[in-house]
N, C-alpha and C. Protein backbone atom coordinates (compact mmCIF):
# COMPACT_ATOMS: atom_id res chain seq x y z
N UNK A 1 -130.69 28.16 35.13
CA UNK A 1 -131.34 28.81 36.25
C UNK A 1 -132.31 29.89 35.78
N UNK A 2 -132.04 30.54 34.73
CA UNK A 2 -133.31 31.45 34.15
C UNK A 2 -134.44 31.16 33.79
N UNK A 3 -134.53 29.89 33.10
CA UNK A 3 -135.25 29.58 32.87
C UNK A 3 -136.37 29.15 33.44
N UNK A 4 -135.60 28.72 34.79
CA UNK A 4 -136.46 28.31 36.27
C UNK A 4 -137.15 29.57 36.88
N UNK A 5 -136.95 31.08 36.32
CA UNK A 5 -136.89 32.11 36.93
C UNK A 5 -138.07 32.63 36.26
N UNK A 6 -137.67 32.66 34.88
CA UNK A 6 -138.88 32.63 33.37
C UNK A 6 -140.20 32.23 33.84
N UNK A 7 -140.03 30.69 34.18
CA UNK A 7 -141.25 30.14 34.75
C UNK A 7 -141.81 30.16 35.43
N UNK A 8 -141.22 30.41 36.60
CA UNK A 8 -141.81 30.95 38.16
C UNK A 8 -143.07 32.45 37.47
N UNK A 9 -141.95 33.30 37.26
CA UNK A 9 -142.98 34.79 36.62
C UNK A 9 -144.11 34.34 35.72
N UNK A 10 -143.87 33.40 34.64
CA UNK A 10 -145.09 33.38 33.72
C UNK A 10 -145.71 32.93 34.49
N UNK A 11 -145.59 31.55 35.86
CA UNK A 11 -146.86 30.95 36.60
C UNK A 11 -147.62 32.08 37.11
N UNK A 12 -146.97 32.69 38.04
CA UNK A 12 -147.17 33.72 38.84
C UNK A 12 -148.13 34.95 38.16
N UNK A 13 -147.74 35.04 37.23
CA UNK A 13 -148.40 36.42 36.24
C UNK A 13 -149.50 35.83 35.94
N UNK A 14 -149.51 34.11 36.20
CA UNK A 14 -151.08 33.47 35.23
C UNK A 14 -151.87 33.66 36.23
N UNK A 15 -151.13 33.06 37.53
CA UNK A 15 -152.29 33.16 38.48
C UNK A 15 -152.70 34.51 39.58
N UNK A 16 -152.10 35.48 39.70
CA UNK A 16 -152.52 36.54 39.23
C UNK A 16 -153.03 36.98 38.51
N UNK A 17 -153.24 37.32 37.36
CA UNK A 17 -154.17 37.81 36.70
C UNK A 17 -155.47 36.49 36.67
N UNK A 18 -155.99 35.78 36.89
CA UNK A 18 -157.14 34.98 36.70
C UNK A 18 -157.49 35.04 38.08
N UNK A 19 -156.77 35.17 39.05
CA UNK A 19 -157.89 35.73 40.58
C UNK A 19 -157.99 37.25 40.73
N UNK A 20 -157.23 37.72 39.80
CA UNK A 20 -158.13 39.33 39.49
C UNK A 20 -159.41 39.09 38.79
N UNK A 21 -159.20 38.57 37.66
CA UNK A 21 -160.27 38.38 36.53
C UNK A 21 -161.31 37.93 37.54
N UNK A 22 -161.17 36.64 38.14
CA UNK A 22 -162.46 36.29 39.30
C UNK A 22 -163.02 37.41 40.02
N UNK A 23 -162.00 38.33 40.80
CA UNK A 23 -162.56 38.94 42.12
C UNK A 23 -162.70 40.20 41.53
N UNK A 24 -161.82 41.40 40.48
CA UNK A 24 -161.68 42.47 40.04
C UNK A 24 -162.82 42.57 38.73
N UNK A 25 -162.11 41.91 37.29
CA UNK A 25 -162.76 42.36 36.71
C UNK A 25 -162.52 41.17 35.52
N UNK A 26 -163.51 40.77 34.64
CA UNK A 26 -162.86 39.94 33.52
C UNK A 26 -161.92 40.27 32.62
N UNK A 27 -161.68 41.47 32.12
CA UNK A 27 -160.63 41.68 31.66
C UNK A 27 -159.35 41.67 32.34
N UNK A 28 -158.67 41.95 33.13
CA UNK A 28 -157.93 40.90 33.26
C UNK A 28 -157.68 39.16 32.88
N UNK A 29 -158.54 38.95 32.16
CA UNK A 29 -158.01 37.17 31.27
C UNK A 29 -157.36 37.75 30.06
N UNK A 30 -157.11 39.06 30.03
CA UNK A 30 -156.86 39.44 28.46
C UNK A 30 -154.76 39.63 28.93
N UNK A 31 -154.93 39.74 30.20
CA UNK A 31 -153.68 39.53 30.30
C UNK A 31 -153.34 38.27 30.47
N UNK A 32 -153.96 37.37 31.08
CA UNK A 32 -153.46 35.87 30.74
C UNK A 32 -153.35 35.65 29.91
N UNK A 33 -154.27 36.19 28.62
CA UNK A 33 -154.05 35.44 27.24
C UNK A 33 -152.60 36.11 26.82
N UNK A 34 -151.92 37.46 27.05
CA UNK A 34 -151.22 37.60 26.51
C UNK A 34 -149.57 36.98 27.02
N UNK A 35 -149.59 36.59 28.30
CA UNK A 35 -148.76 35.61 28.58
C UNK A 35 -148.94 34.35 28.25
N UNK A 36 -149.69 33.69 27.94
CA UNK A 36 -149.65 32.68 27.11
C UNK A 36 -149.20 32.40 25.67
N UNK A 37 -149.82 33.73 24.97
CA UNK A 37 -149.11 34.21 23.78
C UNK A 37 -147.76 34.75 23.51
N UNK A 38 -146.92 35.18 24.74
CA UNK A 38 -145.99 35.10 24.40
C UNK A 38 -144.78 33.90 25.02
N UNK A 39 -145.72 33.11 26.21
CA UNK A 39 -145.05 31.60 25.95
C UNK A 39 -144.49 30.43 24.93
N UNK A 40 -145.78 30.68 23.68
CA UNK A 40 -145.87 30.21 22.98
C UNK A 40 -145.03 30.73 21.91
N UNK A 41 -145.22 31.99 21.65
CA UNK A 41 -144.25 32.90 20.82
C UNK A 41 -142.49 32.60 21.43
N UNK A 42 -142.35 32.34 22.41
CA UNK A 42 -140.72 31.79 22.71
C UNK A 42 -140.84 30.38 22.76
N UNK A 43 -141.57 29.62 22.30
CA UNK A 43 -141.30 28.30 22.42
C UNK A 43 -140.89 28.08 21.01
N UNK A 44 -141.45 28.56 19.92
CA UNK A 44 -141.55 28.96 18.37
C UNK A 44 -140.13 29.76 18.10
N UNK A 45 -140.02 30.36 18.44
CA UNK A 45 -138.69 31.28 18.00
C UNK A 45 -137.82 30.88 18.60
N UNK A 46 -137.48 30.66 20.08
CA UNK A 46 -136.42 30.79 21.07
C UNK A 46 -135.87 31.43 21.36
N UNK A 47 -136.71 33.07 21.50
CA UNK A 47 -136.48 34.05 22.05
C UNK A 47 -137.45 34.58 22.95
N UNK A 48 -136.94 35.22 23.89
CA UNK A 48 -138.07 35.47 25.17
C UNK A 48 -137.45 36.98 25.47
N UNK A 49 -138.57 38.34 25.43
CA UNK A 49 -138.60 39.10 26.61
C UNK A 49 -137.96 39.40 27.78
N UNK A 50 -138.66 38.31 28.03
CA UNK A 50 -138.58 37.99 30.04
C UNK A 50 -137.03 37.50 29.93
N UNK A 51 -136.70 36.73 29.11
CA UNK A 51 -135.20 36.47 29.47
C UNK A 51 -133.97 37.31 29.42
N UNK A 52 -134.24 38.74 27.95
CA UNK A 52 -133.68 40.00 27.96
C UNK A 52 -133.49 40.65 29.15
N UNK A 53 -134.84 40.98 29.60
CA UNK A 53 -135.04 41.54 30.92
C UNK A 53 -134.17 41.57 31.81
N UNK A 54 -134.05 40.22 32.26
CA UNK A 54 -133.54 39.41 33.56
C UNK A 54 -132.17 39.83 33.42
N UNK A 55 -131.37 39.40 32.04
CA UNK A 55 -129.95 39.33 31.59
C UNK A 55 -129.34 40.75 31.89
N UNK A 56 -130.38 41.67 31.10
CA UNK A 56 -129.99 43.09 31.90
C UNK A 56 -130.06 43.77 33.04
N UNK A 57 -131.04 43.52 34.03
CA UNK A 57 -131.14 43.12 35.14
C UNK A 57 -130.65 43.11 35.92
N UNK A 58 -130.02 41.49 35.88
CA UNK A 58 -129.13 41.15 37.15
C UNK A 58 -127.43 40.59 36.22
N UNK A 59 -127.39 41.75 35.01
CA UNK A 59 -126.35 41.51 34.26
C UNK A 59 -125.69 39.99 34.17
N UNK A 60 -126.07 39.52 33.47
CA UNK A 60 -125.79 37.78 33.39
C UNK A 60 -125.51 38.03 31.63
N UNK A 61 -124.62 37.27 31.69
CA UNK A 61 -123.84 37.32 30.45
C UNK A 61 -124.38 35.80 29.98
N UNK A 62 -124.53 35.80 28.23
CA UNK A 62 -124.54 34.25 28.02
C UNK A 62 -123.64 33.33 28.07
């Protein structure tokens, strides 16, 4: 189920920030790039941030 949770936020954070970047300002793509970079960075390791986060959070034990 986190993982479903993980994903929802990284979509969400993408598309957010790229209809800022459109309507606000281009920088904002510099935050898309960095969620992408750290998608990729937990696909490579198999460690995630966003999944720390959550665990402490809404206290979820592994």
């Amino acid at each position: 189920m986190i993982n479903r949770i993980i994903r929802a936020i990284a979509g969400a954070f993408i598309i957010i920030s790229v209809l800022l970047a459109m309507y606000v300002n281009q920088n904002w793509l510099w935050f898309t790039i960095f969620v992408g970079a750290n998608l990729l960075q937990s696909s490579i390791t198999k460690w995630c941030l966003m999944e720390d986060i959550l665990r402490k959070v809404f206290k979820i034990k592994d």
